[in-house]
Protein backbone atom coordinates (compact mmCIF):
# COMPACT_ATOMS: atom_id res chain seq x y z
CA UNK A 1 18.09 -22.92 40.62
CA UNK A 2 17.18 -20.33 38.44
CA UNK A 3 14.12 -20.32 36.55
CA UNK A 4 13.31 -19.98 32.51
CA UNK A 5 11.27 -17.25 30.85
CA UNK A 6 10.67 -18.08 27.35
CA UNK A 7 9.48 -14.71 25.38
CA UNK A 8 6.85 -16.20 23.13
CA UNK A 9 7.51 -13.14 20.62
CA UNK A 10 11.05 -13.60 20.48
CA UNK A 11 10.57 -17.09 19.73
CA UNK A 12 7.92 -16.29 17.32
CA UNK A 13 10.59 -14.71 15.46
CA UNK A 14 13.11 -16.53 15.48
CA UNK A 15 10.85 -19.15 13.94
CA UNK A 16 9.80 -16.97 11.58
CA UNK A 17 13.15 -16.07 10.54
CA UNK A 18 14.42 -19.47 10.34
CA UNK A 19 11.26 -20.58 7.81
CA UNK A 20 12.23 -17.62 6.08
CA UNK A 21 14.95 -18.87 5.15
CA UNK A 22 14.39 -21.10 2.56
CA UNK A 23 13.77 -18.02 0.39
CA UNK A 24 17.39 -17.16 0.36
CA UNK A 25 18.38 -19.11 -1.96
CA UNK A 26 19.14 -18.62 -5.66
CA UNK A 27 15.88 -20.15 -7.22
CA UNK A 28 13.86 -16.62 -5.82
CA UNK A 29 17.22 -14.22 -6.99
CA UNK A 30 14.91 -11.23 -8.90
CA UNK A 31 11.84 -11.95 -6.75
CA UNK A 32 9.97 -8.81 -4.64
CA UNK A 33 10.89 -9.42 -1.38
CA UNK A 34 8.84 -7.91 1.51
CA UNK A 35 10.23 -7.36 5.40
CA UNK A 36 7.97 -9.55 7.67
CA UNK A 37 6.73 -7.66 10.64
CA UNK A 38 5.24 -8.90 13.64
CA UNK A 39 1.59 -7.66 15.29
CA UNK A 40 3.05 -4.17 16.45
CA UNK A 41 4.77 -3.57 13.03
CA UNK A 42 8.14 -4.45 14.02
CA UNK A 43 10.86 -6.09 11.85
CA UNK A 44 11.27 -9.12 12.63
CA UNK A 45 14.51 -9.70 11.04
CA UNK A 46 13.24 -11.69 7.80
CA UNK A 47 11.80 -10.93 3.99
CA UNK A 48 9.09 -12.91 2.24
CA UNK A 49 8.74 -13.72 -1.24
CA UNK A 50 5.77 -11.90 -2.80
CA UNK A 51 3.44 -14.33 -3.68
CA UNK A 52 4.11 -16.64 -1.47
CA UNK A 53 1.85 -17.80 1.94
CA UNK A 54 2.67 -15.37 4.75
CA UNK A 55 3.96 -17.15 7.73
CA UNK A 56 1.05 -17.64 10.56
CA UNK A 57 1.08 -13.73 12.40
CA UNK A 58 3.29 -12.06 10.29
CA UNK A 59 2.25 -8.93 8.44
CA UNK A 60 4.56 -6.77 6.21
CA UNK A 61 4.02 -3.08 5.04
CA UNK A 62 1.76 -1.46 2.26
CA UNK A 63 1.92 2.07 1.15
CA UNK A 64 -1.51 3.88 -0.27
CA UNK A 65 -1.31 7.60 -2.47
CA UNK A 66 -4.53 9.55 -1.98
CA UNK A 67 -3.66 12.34 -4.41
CA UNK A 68 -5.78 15.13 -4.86
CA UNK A 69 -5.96 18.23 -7.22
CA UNK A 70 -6.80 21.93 -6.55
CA UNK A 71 -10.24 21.21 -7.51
CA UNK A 72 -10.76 18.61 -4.83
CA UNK A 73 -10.88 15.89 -7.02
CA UNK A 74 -8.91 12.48 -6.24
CA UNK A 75 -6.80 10.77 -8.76
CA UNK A 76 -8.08 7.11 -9.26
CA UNK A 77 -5.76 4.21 -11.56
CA UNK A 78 -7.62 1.44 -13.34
CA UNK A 79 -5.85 -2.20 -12.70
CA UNK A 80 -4.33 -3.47 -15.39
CA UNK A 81 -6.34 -6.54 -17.13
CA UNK A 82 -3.57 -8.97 -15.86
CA UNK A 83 -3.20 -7.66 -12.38
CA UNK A 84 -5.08 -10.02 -9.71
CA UNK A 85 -6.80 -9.91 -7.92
CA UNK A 86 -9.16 -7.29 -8.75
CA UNK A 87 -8.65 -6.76 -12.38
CA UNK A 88 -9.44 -3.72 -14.22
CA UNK A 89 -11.52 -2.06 -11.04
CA UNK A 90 -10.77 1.01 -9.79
CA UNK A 91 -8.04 1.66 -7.17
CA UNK A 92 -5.97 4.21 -4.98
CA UNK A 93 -2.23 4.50 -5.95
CA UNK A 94 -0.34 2.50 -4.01
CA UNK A 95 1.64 -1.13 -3.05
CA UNK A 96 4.08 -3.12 -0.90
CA UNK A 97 6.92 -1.79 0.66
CA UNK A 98 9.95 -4.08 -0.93
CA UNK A 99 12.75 -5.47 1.42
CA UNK A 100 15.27 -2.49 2.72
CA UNK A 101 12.83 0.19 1.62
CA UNK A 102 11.15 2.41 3.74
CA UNK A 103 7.76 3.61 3.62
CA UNK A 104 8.15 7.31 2.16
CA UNK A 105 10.22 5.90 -0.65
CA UNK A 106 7.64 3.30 -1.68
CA UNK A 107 5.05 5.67 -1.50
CA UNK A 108 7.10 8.01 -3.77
CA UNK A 109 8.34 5.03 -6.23
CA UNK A 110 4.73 3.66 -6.44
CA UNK A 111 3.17 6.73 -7.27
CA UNK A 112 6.20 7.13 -10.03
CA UNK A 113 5.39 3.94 -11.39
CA UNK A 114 2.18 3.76 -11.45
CA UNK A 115 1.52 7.61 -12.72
CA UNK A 116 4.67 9.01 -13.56
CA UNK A 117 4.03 11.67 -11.00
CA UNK A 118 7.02 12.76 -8.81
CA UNK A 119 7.00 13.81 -5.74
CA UNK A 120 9.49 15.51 -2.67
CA UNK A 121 9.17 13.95 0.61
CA UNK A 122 7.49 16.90 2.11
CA UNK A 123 4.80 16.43 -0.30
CA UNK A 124 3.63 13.13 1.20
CA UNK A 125 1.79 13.65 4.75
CA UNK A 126 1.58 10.27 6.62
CA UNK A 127 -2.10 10.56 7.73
CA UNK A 128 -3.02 6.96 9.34
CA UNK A 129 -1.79 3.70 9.45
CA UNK A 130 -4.22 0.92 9.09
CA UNK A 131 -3.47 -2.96 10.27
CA UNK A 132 -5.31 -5.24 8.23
CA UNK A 133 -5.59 -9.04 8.11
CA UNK A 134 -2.12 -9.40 6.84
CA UNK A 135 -0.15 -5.86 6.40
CA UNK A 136 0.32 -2.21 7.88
CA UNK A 137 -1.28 -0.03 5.42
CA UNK A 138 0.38 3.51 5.56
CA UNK A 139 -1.92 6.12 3.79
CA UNK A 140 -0.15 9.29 2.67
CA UNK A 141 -2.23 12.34 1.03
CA UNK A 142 -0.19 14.34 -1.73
CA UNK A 143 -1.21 17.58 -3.82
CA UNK A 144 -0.69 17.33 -7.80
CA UNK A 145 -2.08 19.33 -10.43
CA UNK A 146 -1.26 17.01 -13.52
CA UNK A 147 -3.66 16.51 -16.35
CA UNK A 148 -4.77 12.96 -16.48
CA UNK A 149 -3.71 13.03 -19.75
CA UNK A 150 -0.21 13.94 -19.02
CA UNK A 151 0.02 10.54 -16.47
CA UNK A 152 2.09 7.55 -17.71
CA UNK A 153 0.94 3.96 -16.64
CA UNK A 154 2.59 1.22 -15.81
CA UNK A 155 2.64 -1.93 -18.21
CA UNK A 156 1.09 -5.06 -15.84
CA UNK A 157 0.10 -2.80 -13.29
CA UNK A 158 -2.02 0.34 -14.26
CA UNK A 159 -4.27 0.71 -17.73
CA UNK A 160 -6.03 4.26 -17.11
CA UNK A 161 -6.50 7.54 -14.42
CA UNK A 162 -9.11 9.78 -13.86
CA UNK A 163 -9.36 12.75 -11.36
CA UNK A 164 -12.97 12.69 -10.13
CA UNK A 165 -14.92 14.35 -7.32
CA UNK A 166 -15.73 12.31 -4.13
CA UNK A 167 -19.16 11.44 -5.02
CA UNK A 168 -18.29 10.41 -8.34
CA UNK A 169 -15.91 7.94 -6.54
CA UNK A 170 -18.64 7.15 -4.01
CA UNK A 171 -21.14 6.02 -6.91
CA UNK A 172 -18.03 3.65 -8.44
CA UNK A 173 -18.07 2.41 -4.98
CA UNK A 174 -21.83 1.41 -4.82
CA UNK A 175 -21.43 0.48 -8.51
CA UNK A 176 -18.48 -2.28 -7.19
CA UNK A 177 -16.02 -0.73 -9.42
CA UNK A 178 -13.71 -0.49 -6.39
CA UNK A 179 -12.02 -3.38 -4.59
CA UNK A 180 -13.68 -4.00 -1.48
CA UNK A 181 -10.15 -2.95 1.10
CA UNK A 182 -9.88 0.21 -0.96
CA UNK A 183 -13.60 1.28 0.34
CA UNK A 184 -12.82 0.38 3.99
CA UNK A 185 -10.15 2.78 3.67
CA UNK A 186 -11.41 5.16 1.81
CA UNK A 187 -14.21 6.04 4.62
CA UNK A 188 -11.96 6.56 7.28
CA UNK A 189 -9.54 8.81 4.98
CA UNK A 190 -12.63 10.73 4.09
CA UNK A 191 -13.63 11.51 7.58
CA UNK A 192 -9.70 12.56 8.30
CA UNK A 193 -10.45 15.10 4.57
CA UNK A 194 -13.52 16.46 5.76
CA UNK A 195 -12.36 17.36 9.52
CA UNK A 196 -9.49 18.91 8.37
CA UNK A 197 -11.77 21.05 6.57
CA UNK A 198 -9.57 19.95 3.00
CA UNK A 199 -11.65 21.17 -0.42
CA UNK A 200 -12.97 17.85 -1.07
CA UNK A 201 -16.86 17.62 -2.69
């Protein structure tokens, strides 16, 4: 007689999958829909309703812009009043991938949205994914020399921009004008900037 293997992943998402399901339906039609990912960032064959519980283990994908001028400066957005959490502090660009997008796109619609600044594909460089508690951060560097003045917000989403030097940003940091995820990532991309020898003060 043979014997049984249950693969606990597979199962996992199938499970997941199936839950998933009950956002199909036409009560979430216009809703952001993410693509649930599994521990290793994998599809798992199912989207998620933004603002909605995440199912236990699943993750999906985020995409964060650290732009930078000639100057070395970074381009930081203010959150809109509205936006939670976290409103009106002091951010990177950046946000979830949606359902059937992939992660260069989001990171060039997001930083379009939320700055009006457009960008190629070749002038996003991938430089480190992070997993956090619930997503797959992917953290691109670009290269802009825009006036801030010249930016465009987004209604809901963005209310100001600034270009400001690293220690500028550091002392909004210690000043907790920054979300707290945003300076967990920000240290790591800073020791990737300074390595690689990038004009950064």
């Amino acid at each position: 007689m043979g014997s049984f293997i249950c693969d606990d992943k597979q199962v996992w998402k199938k499970t997941v999958a199936i839950r998933s399901r009950q956002f199909d339906s036409d009560a979430w039609r216009g809703a952001e829909l993410w693509d649930l990912l599994d521990e290793d960032g994998m599809p798992v064959g199912a989207t998620h309703v933004r603002g909605e519980k995440l199912p236990h283990g699943a993750y999906h994908r985020v995409v964060e812009i650290f732009t930078m001028n000639s100057k070395g400066e970074l381009l930081i957005t203010k959150r809109a009043p509205e936006k939670k959490p976290y409103p009106n502090m002091w951010e990177i660009t950046g946000g979830a991938v949606v359902a059937g997008e992939d992660s260069l796109d989001a990171a060039r619609r997001e930083l379009r949205e939320e700055t009006g600044i457009e960008v190629a594909n070749r002038e996003l460089n991938l430089i480190l994914t992070h997993k956090g508690n619930s997503a797959f951060v992917d953290i691109y560097i670009a290269h802009k020399d825009i006036p801030a003045e010249k930016l465009t917000m987004q209604p809901g989403e963005t209310s100001a921009a600034k270009w400001v030097k690293l220690s500028e940003f550091e002392r909004m940091i210690g000043d907790g004008l920054v979300p707290a995820p945003v300076c967990r990532r920000y240290a790591v991309v800073k020791f990737i900037l300074v390595n690689n020898c990038v004009n950064v003060q």
